[in-house]
Protein backbone atom coordinates (compact mmCIF):
# COMPACT_ATOMS: atom_id res chain seq x y z
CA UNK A 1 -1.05 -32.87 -7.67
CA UNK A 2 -4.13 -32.36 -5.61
CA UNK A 3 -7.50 -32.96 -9.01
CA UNK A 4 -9.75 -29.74 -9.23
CA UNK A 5 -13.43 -30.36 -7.99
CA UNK A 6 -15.64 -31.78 -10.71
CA UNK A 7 -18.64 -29.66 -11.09
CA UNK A 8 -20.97 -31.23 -13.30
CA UNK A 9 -22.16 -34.15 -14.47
CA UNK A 10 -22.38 -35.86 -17.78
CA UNK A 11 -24.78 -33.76 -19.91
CA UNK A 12 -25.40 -36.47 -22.66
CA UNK A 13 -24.02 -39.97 -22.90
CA UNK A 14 -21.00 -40.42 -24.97
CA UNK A 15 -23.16 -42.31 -27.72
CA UNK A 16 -25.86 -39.42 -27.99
CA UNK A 17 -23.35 -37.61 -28.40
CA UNK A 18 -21.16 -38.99 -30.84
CA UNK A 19 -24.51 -39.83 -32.97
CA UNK A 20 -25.22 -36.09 -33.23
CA UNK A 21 -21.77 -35.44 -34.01
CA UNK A 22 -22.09 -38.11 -37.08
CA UNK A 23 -25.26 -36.03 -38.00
CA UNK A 24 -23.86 -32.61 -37.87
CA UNK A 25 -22.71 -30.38 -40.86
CA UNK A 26 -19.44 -28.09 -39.76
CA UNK A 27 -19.08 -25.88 -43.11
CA UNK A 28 -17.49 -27.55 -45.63
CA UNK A 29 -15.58 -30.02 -43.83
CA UNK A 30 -15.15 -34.12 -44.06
CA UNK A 31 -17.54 -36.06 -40.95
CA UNK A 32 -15.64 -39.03 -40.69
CA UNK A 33 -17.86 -39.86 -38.34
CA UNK A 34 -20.70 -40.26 -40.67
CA UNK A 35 -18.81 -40.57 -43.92
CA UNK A 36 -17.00 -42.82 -45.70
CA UNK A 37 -16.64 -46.84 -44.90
CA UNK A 38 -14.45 -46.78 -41.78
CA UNK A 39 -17.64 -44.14 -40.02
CA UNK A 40 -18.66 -46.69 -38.01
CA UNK A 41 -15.52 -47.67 -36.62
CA UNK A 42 -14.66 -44.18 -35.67
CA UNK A 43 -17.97 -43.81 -33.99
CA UNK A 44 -17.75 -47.07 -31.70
CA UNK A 45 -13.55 -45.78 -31.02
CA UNK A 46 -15.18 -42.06 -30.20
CA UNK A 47 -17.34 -43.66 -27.60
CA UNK A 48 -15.49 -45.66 -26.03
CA UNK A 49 -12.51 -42.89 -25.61
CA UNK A 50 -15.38 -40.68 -24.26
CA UNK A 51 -16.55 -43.25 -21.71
CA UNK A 52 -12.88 -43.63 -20.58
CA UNK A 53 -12.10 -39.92 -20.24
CA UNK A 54 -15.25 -39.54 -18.73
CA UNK A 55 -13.81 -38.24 -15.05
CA UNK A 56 -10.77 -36.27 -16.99
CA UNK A 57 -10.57 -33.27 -15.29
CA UNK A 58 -7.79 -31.80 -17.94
CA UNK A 59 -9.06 -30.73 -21.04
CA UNK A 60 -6.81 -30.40 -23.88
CA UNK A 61 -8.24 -28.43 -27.26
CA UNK A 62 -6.86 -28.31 -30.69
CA UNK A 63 -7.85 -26.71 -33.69
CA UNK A 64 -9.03 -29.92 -36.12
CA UNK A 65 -8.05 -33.41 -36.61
CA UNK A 66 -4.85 -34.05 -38.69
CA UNK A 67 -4.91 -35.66 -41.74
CA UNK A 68 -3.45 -38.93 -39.93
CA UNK A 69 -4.76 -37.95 -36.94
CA UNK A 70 -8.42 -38.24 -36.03
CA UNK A 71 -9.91 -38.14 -39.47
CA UNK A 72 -8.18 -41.64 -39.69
CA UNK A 73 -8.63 -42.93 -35.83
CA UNK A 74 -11.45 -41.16 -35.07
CA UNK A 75 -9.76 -39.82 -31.83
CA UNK A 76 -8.55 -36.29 -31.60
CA UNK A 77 -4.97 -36.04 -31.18
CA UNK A 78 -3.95 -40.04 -31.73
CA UNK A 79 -3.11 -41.90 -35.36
CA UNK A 80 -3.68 -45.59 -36.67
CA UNK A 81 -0.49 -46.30 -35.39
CA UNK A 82 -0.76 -45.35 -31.57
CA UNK A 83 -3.64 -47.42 -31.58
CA UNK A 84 -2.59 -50.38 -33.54
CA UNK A 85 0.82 -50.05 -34.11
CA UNK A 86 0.65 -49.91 -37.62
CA UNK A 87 -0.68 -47.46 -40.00
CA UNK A 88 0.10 -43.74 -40.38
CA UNK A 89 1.76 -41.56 -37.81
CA UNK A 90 0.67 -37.96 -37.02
CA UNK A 91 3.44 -35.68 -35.71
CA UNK A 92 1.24 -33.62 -33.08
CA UNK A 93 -0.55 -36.49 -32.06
CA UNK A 94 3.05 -38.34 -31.12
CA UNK A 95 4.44 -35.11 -29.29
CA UNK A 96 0.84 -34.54 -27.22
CA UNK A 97 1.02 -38.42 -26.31
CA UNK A 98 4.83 -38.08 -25.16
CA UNK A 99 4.49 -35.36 -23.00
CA UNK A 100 1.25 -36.40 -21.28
CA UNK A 101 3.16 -39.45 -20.61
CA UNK A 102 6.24 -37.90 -19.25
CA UNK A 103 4.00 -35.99 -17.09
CA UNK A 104 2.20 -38.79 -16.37
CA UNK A 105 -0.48 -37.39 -17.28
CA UNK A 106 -2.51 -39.23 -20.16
CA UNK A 107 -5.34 -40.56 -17.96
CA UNK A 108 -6.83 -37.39 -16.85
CA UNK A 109 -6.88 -35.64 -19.87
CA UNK A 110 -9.43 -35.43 -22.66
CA UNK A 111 -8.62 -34.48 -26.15
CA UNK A 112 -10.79 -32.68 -28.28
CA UNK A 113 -10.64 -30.41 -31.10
CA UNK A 114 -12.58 -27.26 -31.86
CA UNK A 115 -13.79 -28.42 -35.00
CA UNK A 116 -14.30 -31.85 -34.39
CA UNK A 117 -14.49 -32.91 -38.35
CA UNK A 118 -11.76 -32.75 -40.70
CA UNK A 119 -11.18 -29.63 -42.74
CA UNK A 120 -10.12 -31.63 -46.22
CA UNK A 121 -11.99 -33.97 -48.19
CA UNK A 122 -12.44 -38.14 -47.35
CA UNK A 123 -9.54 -38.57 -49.79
């Protein structure tokens, strides 16, 4: 499959980014990238998934991190356990994984969500 033309350029470095992201207010819901213990964590996993999907030309947008989704791994669409093999599982982010992967996919795709911080609580 022939990869679309990339047209711009990184805008801000993944850790500018992700810094103003951990200094944001969305509403009312839960930054774990600036709260809670495990906010630094997310922030250094954030970056580092940004740097790698930095020449995705797929983007892939969901509504808000799941419960053991992103608000617990701190990247959209993947749980504790995809990255470490233990911890909790998130449904969507298992299907979305599969399915890149069958397409062979995974690579060139960037997750993200449209509200990039939780809509619960830290609890």
């Amino acid at each position: 499959m022939p990869r679309a033309p990339r047209y711009a350029h990184v805008i801000v470095a993944p850790g500018a980014f992700v810094e103003e992201l951990a200094a944001c207010r969305i509403g009312t819901t839960f930054n774990q990238y600036a709260e809670g213990l495990r906010a630094p964590l997310l922030r250094i996993r954030l970056v580092e998934y940004l740097e790698c999907r930095a020449t995705a030309d797929i983007v892939l947008v969901g509504e808000a991190p799941g419960y053991r989704g992103a608000r617990v791994s701190g990247i959209p669409f993947t749980s504790e356990r995809q990255l470490l093999g233990t911890g909790p599982a998130e449904a969507t982010a298992s299907i979305v994984h599969r399915v890149l992967a069958e397409l062979r996919l995974e690579e060139r795709v960037l997750l993200w969500n449209v509200v990039p911080t939780h809509p619960g609580t830290q609890s």
